[in-house]
Protein backbone atom coordinates (compact mmCIF):
# COMPACT_ATOMS: atom_id res chain seq x y z
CA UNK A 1 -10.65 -29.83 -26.70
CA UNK A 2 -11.32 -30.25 -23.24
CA UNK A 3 -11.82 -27.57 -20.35
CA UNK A 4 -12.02 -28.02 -16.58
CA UNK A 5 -12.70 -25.28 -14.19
CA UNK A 6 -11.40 -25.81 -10.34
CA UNK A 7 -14.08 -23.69 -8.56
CA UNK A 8 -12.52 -22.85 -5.43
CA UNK A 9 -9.19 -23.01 -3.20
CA UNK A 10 -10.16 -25.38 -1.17
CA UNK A 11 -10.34 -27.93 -4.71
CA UNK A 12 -7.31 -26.79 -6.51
CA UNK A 13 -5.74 -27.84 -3.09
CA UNK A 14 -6.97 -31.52 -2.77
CA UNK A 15 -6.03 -31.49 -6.68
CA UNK A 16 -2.69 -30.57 -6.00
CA UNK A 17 -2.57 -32.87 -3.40
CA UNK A 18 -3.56 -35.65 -5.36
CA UNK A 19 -0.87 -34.86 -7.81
CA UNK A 20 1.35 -35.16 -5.40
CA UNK A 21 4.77 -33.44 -6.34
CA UNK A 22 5.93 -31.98 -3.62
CA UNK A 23 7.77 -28.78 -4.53
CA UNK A 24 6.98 -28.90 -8.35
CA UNK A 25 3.25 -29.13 -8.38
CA UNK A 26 1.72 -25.74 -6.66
CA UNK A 27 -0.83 -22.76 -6.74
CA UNK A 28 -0.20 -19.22 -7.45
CA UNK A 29 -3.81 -17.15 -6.03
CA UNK A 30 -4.92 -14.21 -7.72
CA UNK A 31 -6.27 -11.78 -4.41
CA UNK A 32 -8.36 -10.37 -7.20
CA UNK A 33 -9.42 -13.01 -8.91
CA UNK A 34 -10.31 -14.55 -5.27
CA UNK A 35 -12.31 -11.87 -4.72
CA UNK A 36 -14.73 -11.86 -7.86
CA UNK A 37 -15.07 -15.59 -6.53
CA UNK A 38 -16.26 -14.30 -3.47
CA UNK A 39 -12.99 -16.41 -2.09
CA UNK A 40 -11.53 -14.71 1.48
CA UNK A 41 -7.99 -14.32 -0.31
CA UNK A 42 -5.84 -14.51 2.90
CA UNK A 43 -8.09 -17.68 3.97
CA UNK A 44 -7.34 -19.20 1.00
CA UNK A 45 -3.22 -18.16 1.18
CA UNK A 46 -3.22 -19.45 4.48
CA UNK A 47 -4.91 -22.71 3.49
CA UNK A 48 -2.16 -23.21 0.40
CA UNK A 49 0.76 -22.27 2.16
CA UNK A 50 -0.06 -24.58 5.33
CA UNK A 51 -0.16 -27.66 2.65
CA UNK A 52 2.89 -26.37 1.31
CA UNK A 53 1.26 -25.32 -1.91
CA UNK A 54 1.54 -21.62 -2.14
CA UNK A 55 3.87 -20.87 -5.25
CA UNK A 56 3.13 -17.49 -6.15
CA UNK A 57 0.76 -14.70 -5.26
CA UNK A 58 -0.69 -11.86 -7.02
CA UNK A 59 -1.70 -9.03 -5.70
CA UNK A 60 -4.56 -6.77 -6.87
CA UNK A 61 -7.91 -5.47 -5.82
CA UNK A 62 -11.20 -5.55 -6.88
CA UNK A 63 -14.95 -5.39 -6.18
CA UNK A 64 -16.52 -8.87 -5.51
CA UNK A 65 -18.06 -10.64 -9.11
CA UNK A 66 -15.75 -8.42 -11.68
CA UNK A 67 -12.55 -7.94 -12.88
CA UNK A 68 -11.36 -4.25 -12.01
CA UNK A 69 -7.54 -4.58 -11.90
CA UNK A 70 -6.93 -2.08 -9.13
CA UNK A 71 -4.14 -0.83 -7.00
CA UNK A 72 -3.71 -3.55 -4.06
CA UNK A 73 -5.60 -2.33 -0.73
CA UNK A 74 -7.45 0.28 -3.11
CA UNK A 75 -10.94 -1.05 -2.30
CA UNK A 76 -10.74 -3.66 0.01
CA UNK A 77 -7.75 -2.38 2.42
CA UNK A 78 -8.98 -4.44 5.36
CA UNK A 79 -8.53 -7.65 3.48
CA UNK A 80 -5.12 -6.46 2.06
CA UNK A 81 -3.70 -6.07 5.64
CA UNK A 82 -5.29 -9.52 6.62
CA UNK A 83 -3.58 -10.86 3.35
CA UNK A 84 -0.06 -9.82 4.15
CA UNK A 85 -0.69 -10.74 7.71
CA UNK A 86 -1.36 -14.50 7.30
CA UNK A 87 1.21 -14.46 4.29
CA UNK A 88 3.70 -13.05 7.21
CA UNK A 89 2.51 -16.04 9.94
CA UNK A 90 3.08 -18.81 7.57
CA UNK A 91 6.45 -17.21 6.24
CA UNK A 92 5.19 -17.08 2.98
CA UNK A 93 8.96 -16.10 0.72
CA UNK A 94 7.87 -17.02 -2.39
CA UNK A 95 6.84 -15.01 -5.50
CA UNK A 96 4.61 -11.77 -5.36
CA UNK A 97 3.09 -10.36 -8.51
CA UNK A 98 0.84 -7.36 -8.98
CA UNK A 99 -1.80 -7.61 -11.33
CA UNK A 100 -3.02 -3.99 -12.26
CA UNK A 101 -4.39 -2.07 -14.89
CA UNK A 102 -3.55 1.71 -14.16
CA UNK A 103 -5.50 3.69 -16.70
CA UNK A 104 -5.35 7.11 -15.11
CA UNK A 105 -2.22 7.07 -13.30
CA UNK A 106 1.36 6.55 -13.89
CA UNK A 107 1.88 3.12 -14.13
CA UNK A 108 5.57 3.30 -12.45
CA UNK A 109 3.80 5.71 -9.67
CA UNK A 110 1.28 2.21 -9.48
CA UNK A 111 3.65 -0.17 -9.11
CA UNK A 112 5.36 1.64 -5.90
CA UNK A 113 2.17 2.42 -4.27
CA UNK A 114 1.69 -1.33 -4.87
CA UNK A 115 5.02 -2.19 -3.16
CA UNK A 116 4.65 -0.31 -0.14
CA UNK A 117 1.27 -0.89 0.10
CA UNK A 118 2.35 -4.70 0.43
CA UNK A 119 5.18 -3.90 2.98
């Protein structure tokens, strides 16, 4: 089998360029996952939607290199806000997802502290 890895935003972009189906052919970014990269997550929305690219978004937080799976906003608030704010200015209505692993709380308590925290 082969494997490819797309290291960054700015790739998976010129990829899906390159592919070149318009409305069928797309990214959804992981804020987490974008993090652990080391990524700037609303940068990188901002760059996707502006090609036209931005299919779907989840929402999470993290701490940069690892996979933590927490509450959007919980550690990195300032970059939440900035996320939602260039999502906002490039009238991003497309799919939101939260990716989250509540171990200690409620995980229905979670996922509305994750909505609001994205409105």
């Amino acid at each position: 089998a082969r494997y490819s890895m797309v290291p960054n935003t700015a790739t998976a972009v010129l990829l899906a360029r390159d592919v070149n189906r318009p409305g069928r052919f797309g990214l959804t970014l992981d804020a987490g996952h974008l993090l652990a990269a080391r990524e700037n997550p609303a940068q990188a929305a901002a760059l996707a939607a502006r090609e036209g690219l931005l299919f779907g978004v989840q929402l999470g937080d993290g701490h940069p290199a690892s996979e933590d799976g927490l509450m959007f906003g919980a550690a990195n608030p300032s970059m939440a806000l900035e996320l939602v704010l260039w999502l906002r200015a490039e009238g991003y209505e497309g799919h939101v997802y939260f990716d989250t692993f509540p171990r200690n709380e409620d995980p229905v308590v979670e996922a509305g502290r994750n909505v609001r925290a994205y409105r």
